[in-house]
Structures are given as C-alpha cells and as structure tokens.
C-alpha atoms as a PDB file:
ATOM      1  CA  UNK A   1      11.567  15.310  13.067  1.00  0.00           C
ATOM      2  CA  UNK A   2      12.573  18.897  10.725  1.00  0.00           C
ATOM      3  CA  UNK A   3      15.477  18.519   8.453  1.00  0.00           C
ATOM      4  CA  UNK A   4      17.969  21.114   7.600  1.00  0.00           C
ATOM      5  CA  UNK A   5      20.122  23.441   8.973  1.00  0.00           C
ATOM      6  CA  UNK A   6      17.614  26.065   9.890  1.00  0.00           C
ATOM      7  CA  UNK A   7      17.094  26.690  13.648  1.00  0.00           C
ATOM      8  CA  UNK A   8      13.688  28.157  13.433  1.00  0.00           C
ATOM      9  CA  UNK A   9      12.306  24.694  11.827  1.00  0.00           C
ATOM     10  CA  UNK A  10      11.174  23.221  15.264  1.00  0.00           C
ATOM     11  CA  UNK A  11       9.557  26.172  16.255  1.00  0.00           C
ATOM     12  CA  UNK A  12       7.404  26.357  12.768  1.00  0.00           C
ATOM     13  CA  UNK A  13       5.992  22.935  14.011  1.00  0.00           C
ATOM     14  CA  UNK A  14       2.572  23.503  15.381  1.00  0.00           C
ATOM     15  CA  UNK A  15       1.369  21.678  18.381  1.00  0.00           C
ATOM     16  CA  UNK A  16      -2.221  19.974  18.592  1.00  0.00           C
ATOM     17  CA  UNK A  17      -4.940  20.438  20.850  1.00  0.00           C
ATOM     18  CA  UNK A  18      -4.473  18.315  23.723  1.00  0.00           C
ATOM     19  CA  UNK A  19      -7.299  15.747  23.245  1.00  0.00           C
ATOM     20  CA  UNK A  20      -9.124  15.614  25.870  1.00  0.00           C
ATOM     21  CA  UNK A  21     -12.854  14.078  26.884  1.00  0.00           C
ATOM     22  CA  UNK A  22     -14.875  17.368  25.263  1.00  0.00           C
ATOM     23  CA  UNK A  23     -12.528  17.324  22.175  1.00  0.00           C
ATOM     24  CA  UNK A  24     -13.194  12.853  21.509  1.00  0.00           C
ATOM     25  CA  UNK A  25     -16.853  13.743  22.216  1.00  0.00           C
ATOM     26  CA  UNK A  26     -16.923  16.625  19.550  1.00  0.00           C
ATOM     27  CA  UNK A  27     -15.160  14.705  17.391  1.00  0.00           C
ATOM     28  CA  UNK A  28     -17.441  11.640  17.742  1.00  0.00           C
ATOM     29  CA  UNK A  29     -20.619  13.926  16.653  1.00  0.00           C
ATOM     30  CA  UNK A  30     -19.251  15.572  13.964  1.00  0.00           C
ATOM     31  CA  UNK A  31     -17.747  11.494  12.876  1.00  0.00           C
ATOM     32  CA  UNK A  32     -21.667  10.277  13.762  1.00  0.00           C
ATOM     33  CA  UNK A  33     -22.839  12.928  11.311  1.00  0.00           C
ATOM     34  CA  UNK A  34     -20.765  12.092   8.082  1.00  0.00           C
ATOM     35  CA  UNK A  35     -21.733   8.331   8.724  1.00  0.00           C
ATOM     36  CA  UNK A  36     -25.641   9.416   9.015  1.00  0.00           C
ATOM     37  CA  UNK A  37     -24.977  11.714   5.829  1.00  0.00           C
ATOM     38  CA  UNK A  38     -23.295   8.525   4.066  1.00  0.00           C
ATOM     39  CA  UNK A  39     -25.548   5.958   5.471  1.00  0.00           C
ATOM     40  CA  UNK A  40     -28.779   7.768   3.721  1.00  0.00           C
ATOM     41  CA  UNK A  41     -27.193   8.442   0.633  1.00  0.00           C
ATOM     42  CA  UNK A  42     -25.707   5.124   0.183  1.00  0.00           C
ATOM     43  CA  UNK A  43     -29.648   3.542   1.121  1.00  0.00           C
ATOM     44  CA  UNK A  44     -30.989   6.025  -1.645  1.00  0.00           C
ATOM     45  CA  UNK A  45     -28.370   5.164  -4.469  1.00  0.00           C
ATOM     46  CA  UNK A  46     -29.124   1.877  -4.064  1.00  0.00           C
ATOM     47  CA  UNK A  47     -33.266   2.334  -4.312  1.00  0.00           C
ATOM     48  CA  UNK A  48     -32.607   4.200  -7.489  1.00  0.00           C
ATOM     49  CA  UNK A  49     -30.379   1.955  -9.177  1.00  0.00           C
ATOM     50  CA  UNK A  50     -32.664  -0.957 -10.592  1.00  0.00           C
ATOM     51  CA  UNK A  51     -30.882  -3.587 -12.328  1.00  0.00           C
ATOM     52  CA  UNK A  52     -32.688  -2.078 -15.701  1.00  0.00           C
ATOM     53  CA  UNK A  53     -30.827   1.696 -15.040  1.00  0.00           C
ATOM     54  CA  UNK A  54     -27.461  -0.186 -14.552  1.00  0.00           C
ATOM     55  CA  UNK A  55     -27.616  -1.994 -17.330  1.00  0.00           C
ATOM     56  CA  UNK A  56     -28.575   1.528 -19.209  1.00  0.00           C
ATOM     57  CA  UNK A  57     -25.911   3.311 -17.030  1.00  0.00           C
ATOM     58  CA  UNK A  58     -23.537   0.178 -18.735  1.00  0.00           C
ATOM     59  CA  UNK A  59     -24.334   0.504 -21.952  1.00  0.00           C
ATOM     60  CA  UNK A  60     -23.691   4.341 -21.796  1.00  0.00           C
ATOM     61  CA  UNK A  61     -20.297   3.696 -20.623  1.00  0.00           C
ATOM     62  CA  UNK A  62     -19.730   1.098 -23.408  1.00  0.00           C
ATOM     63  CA  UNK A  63     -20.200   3.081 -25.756  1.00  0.00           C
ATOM     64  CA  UNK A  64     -17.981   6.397 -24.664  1.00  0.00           C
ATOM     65  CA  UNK A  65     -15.696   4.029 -24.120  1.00  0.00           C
ATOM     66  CA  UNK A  66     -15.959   2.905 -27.968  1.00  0.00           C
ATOM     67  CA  UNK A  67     -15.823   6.193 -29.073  1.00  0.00           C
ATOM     68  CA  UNK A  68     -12.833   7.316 -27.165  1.00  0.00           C
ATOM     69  CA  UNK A  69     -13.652   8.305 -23.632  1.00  0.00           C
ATOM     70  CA  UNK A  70     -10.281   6.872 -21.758  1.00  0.00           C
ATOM     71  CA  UNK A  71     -11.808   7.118 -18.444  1.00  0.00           C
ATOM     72  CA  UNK A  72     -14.703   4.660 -19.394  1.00  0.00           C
ATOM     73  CA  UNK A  73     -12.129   2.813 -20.754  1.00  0.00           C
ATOM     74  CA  UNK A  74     -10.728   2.508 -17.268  1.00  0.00           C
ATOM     75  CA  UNK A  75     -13.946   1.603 -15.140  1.00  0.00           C
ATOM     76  CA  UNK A  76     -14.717  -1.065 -17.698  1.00  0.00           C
ATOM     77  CA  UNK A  77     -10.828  -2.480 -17.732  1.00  0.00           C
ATOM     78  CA  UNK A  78     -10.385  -1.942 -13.837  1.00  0.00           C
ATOM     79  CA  UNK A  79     -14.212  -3.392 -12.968  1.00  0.00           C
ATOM     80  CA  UNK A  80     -13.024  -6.535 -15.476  1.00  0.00           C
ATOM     81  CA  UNK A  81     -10.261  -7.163 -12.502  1.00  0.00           C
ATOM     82  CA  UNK A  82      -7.551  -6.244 -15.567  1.00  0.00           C
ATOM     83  CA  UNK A  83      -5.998  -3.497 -13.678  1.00  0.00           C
ATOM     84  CA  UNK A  84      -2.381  -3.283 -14.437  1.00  0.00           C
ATOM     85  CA  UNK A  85      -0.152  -3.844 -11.149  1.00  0.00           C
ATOM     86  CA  UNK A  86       2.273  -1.298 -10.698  1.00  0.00           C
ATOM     87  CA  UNK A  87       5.277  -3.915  -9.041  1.00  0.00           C
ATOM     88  CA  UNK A  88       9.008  -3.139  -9.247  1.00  0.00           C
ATOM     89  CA  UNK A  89      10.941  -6.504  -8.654  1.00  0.00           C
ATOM     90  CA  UNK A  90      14.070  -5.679  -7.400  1.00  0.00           C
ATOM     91  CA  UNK A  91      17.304  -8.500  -6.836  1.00  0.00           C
ATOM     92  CA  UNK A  92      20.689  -8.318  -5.167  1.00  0.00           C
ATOM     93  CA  UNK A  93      23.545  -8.342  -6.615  1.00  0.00           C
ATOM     94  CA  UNK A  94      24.440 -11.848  -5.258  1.00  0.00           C
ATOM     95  CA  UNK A  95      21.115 -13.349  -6.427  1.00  0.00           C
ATOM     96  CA  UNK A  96      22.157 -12.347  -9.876  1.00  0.00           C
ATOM     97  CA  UNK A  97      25.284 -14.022  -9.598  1.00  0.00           C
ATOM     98  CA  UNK A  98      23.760 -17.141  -7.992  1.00  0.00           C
ATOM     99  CA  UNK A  99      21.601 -17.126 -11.022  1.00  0.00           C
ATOM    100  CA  UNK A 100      24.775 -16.874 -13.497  1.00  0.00           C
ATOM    101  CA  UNK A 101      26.846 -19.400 -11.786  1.00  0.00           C
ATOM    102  CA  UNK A 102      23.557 -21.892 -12.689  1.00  0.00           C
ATOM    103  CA  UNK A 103      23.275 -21.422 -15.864  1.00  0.00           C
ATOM    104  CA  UNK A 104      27.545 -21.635 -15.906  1.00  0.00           C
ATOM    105  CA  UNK A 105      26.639 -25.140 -14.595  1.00  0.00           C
ATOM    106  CA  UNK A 106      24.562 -26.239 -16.779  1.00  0.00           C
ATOM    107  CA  UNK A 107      26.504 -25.402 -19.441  1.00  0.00           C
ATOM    108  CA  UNK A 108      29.660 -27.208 -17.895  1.00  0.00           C
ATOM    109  CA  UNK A 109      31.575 -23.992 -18.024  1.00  0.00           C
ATOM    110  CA  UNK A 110      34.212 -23.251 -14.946  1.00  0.00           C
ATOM    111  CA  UNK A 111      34.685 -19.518 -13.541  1.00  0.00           C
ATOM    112  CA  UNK A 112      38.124 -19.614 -14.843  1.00  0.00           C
ATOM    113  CA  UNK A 113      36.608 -20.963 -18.827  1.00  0.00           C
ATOM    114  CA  UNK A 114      34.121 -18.600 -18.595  1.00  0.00           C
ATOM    115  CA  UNK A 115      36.138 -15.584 -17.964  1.00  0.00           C
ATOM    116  CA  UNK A 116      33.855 -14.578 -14.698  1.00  0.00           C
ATOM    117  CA  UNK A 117      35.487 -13.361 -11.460  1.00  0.00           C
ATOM    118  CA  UNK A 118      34.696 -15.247  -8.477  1.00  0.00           C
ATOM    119  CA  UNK A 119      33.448 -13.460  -5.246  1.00  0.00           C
ATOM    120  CA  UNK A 120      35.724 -12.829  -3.149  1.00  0.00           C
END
C-alpha cells in the first residue's frame, strides 16, 4: 500500500499482466531454459575440476590470502564454517529487572536497602 500524502501515488502503481495459461507456459520455457543452461554448466565445472586443480585452485587462494587479498581471506574463513553471525539480542525492560532483583537476592539486599524502585 503507497505512503504519503500524495494523491497521484496509487495511480504510479503499475498493474501486472494478468497471468493467464499462455503467460505460465511462456514463463515455464524461458524457466526450462535457465535450468538447461545451469544444468550443463554445472555437469562441465564439475568434469574440469579434478581433485589435483582444486587443490592448485586452494593453494592459489592460500596464498593471496597470505599476502593480503581480504576476499580470499573470506572464502577460506567462511568455507572453515567461522563466519561471524550477525545476531542482535535484544531484552525487555522487565527481563532486566527480573535479572537485577536475582542478583539483589543473592546478595540478601531488599528493594528498600538497595535503593531500587519497585514496579509498580
């Protein structure tokens, strides 16, 4: 759905084709056709890479990775499964305090000794 205040922003959406039997067979060739393309290439990449020309192909990337090459650097780390995660850990509020209140606990420290407001 547009945002904004500008009237003309549902007409600037474009409508599709209406998909229809002749359009889902088109689209199945041309789909059919990438696969084929894809299918031979992948059967010809992997005649032509003999375990001797990946372990050359290896080596190469070992070594402009030791001499600086940050993207080689990458393929090794992220083919090593070291990839770093990207995770943001996010907490409520109350989760924090539940967490506080614990360690108030185990230190045998009231709300009121401890100078904390309680939730009210």
């Amino acid at each position: 759905m547009p945002r904004g205040e500008n009237p003309k922003s549902r007409a600037n959406l474009k409508k599709g084709k209406p998909f229809d039997a002749e359009t889902a067979r088109k689209a199945k060739e041309k789909s059919d056709k990438a696969k084929a393309v894809y299918r031979s290439l992948n059967e010809d990449l992997k005649e032509c890479c003999t375990p001797e020309r990946v372990r050359k192909m290896n080596e190469r990337i070992i070594a402009m990775a030791e001499h600086g090459n940050l993207r080689a650097y990458e393929l090794i780390r992220d083919g090593l499964g070291e990839k770093p995660q990207n995770r943001v850990q996010l907490s409520s509020q109350q989760d924090d305090m539940a967490k506080m209140e614990e360690i108030l606990k185990q230190m045998g420290m009231t709300d009121e000794q401890s100078g904390t407001v309680p939730e009210v």
